[in-house]
N, C-alpha and C. Protein backbone atom coordinates (compact mmCIF):
# COMPACT_ATOMS: atom_id res chain seq x y z
N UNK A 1 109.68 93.29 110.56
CA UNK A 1 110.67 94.34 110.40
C UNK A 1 109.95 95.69 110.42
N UNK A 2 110.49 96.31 111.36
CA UNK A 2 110.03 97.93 111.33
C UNK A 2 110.63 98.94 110.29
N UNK A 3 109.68 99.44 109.30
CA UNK A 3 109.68 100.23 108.40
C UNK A 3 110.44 101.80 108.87
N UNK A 4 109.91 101.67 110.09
CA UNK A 4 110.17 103.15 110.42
C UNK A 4 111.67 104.49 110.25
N UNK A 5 112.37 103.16 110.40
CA UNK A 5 113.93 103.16 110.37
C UNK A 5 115.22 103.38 108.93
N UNK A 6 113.59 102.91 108.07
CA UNK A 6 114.25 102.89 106.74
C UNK A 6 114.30 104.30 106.17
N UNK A 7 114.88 104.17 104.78
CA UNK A 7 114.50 105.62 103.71
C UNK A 7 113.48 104.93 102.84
N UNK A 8 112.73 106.42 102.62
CA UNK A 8 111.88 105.67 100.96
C UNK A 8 112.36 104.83 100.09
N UNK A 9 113.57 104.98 99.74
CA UNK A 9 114.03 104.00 98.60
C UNK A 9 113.68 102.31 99.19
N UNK A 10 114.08 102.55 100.57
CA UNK A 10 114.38 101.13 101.18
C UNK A 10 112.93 100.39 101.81
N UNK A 11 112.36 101.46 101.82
CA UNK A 11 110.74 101.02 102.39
C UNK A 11 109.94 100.58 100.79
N UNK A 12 110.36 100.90 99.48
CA UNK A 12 109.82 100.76 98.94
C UNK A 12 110.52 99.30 98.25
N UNK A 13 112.01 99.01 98.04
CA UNK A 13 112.54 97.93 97.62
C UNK A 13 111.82 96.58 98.75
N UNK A 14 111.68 97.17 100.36
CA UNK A 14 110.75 96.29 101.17
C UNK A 14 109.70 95.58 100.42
N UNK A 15 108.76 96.24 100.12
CA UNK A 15 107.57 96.36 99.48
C UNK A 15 107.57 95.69 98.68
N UNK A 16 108.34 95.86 97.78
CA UNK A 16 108.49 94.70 96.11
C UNK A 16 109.01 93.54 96.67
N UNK A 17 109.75 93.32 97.51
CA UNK A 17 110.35 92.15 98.05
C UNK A 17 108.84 91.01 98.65
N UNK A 18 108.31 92.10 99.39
CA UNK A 18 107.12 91.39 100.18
C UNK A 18 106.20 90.99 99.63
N UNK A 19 105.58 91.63 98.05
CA UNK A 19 104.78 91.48 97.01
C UNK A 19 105.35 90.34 96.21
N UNK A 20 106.42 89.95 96.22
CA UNK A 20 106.74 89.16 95.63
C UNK A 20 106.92 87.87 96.16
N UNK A 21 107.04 88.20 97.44
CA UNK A 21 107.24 86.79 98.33
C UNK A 21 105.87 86.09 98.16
N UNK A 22 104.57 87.22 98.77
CA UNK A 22 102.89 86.90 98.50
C UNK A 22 102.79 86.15 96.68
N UNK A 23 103.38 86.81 96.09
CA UNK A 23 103.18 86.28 94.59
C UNK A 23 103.75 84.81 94.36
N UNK A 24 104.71 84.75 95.08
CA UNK A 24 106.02 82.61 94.93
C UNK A 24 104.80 82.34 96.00
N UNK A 25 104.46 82.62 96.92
CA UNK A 25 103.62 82.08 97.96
C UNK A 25 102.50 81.26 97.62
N UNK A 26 101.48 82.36 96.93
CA UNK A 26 100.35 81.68 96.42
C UNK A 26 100.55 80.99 94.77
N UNK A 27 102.00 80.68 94.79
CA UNK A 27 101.81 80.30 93.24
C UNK A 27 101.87 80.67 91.78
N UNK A 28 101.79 82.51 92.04
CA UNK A 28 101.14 82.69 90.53
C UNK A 28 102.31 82.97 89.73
N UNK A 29 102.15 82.66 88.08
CA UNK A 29 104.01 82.91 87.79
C UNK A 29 103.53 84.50 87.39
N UNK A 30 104.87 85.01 86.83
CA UNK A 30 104.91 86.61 86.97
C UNK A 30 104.14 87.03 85.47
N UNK A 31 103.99 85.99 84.54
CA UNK A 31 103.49 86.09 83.55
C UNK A 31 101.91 86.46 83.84
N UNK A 32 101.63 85.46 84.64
CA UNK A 32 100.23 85.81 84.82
C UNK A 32 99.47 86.47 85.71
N UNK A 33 100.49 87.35 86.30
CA UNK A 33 100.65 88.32 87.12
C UNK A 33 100.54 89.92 86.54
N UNK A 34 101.16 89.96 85.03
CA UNK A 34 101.37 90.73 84.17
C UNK A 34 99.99 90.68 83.51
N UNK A 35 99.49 89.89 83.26
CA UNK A 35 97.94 89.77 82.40
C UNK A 35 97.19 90.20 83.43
N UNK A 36 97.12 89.62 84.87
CA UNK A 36 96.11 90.23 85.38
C UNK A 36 95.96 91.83 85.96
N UNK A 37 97.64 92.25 86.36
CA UNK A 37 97.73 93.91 86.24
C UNK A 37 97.67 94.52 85.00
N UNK A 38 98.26 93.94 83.98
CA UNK A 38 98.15 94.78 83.15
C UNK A 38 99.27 96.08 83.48
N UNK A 39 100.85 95.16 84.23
CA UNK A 39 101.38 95.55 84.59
C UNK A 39 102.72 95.51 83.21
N UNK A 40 103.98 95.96 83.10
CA UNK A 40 104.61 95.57 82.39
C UNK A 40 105.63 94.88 82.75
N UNK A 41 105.70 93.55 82.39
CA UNK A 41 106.84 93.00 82.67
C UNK A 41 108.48 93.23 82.98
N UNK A 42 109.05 94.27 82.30
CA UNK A 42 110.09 94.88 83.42
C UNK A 42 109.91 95.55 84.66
N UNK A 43 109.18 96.37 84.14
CA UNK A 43 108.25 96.85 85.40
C UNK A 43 108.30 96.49 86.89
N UNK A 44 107.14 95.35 86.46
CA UNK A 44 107.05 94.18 87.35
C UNK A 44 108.59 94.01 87.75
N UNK A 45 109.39 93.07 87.06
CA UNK A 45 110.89 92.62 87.63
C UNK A 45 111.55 93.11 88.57
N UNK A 46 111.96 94.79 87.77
CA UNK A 46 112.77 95.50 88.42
C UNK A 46 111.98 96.30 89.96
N UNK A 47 110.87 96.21 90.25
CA UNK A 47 109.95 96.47 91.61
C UNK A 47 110.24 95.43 92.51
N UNK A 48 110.11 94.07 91.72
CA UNK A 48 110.35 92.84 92.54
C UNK A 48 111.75 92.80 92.86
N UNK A 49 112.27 93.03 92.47
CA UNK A 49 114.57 93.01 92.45
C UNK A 49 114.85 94.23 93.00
N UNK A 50 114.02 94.64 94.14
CA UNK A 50 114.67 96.19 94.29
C UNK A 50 115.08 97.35 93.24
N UNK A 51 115.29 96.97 92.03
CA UNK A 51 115.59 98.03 91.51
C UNK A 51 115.34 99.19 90.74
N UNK A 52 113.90 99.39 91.05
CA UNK A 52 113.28 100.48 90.56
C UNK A 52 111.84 100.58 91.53
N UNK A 53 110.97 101.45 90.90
CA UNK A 53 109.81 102.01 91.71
C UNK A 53 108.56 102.05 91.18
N UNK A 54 107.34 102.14 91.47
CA UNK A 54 106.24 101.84 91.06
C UNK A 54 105.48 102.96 91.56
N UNK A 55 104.28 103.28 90.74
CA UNK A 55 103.50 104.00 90.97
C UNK A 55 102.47 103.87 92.15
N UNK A 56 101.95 104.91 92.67
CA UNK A 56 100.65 104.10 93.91
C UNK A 56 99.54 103.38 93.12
N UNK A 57 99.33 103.74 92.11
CA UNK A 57 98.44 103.12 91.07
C UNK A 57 98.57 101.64 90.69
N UNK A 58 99.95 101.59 90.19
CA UNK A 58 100.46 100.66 89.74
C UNK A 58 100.06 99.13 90.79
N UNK A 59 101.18 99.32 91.81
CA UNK A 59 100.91 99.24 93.11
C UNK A 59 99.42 98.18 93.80
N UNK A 60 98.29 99.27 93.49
CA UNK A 60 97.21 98.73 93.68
C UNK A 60 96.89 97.82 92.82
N UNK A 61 97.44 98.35 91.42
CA UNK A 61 96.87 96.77 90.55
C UNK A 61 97.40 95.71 90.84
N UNK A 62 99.17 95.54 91.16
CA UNK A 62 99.53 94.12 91.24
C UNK A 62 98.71 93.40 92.69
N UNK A 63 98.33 94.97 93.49
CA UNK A 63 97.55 93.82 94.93
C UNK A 63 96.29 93.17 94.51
N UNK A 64 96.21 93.82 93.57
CA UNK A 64 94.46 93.41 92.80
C UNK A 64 94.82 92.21 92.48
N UNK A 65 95.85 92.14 91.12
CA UNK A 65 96.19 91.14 90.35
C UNK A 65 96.11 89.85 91.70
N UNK A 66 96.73 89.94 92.79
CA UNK A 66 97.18 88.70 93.67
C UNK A 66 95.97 88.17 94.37
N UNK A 67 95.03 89.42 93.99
CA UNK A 67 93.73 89.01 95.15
C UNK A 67 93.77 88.90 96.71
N UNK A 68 94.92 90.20 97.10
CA UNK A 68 94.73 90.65 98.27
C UNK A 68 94.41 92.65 98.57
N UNK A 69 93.66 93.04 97.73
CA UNK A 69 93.08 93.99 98.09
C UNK A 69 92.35 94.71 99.40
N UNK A 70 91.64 92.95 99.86
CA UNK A 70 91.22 93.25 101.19
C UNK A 70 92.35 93.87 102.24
N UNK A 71 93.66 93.57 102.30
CA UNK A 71 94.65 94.00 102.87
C UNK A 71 94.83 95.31 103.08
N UNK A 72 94.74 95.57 101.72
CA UNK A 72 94.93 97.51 101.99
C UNK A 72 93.95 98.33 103.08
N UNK A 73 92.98 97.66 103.14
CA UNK A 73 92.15 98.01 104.64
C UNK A 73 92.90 98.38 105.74
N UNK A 74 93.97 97.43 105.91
CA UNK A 74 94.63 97.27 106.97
C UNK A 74 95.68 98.15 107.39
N UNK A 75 95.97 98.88 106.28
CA UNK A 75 97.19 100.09 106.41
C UNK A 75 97.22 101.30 107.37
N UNK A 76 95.90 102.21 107.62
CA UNK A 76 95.96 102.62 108.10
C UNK A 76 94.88 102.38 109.14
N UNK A 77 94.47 101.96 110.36
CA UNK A 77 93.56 101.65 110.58
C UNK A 77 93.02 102.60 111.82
N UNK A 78 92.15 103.59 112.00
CA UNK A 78 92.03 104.48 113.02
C UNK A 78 91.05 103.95 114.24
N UNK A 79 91.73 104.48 114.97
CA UNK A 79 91.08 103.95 116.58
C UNK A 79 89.88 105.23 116.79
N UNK A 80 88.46 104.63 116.21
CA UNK A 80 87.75 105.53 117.11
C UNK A 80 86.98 105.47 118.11
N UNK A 81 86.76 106.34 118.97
CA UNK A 81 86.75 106.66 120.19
C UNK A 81 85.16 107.03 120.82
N UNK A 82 84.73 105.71 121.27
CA UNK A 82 82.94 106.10 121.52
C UNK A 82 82.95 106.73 122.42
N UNK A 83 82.13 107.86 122.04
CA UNK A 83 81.68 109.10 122.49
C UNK A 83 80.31 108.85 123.50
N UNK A 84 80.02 108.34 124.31
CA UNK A 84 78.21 108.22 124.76
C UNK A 84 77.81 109.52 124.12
N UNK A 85 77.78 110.39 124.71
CA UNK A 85 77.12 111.41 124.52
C UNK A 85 76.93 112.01 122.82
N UNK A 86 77.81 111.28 121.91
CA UNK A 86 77.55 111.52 120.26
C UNK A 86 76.64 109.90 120.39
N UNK A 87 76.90 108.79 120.89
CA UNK A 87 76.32 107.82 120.89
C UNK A 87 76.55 106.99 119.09
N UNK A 88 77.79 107.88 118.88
CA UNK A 88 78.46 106.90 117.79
C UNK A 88 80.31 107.45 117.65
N UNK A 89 80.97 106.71 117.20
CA UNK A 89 82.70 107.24 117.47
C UNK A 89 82.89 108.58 117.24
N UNK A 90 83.59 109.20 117.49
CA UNK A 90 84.10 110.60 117.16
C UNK A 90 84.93 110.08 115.83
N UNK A 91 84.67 111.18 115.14
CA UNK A 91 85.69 111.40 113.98
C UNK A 91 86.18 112.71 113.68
N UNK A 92 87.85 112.17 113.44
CA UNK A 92 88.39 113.58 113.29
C UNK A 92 87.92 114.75 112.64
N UNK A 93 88.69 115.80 113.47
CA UNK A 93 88.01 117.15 112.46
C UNK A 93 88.66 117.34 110.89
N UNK A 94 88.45 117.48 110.03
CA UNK A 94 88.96 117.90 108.36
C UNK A 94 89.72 118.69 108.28
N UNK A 95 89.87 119.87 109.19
CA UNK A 95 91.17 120.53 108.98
C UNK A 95 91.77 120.72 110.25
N UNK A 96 93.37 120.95 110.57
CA UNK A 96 93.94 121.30 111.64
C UNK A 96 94.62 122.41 111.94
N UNK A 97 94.55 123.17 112.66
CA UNK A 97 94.73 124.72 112.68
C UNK A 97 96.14 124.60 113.48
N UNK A 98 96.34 125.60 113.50
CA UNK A 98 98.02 126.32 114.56
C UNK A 98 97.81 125.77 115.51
N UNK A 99 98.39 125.78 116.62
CA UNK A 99 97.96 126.25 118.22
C UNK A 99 97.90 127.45 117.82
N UNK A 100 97.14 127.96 119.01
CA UNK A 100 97.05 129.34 119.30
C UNK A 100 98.61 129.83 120.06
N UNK A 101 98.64 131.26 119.50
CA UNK A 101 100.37 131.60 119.51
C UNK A 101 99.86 133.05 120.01
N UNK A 102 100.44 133.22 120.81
CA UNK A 102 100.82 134.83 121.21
C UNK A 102 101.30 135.73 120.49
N UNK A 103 100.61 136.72 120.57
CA UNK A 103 100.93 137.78 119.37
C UNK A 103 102.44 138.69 120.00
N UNK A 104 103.32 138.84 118.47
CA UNK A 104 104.56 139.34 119.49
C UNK A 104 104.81 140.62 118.84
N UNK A 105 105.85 141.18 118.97
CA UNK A 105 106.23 142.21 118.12
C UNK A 105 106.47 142.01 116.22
N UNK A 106 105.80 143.18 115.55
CA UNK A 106 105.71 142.81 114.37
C UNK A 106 107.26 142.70 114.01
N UNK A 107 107.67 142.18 112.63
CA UNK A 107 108.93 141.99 112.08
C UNK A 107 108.70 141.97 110.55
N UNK A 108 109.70 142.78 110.54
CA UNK A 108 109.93 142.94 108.82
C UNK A 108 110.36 142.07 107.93
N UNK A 109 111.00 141.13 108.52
CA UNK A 109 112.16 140.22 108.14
C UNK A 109 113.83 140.52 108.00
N UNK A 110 114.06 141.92 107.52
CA UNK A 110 115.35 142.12 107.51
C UNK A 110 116.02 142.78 108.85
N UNK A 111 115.24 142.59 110.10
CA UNK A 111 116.02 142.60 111.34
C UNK A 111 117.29 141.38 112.10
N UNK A 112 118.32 141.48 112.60
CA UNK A 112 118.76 140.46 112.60
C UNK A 112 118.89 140.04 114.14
């Protein structure tokens, strides 16, 4: 299912749905799911039931708790681009500027 289409609310009820499927999947009950985040058991529930939200923090612990951390690797994953002539990938630049814009007539703001 493509995320793209959704709202936050709905990309994130996704999320608890999918964490939870991984959690009945491999077995673990939610109790001991809670000991190993150090999550709180409503918490937990209402993330898993769509009906509430979790922190990015939070988040990372229950992927911890499941012992798929390695996963989060996978989220964003950038294509870089061998350069011969750097003779290792290019990596983006740190900041991104305007385009360059043509200078026009100044404005005050209260022209209409």
């Amino acid at each position: 299912m493509g995320l793209e289409l959704l709202t936050d609310n709905e990309i994130i009820e996704e999320l608890g749905k999918r964490l939870d499927l991984v959690r009945r999947s491999k077995q673990v009950q939610l109790a001991e799911l809670v000991k190993k985040s150090g999550v709180n058991h409503d918490s937990l529930n209402r993330f898993f039931n769509g009906k509430g939200s979790i922190s990015l923090k939070t988040f990372v612990r229950l992927v911890r708790g499941l012992g798929e951390a390695d996963k989060l690797d996978k989220l964003f994953v950038l294509q870089n681009e061998f350069n011969p002539t750097q003779q290792k990938p290019a990596i983006p630049k740190k900041r991104i500027y305007a385009k360059n814009r043509k200078p026009g007539a100044f404005k005050w703001g209260d022209e209409k």
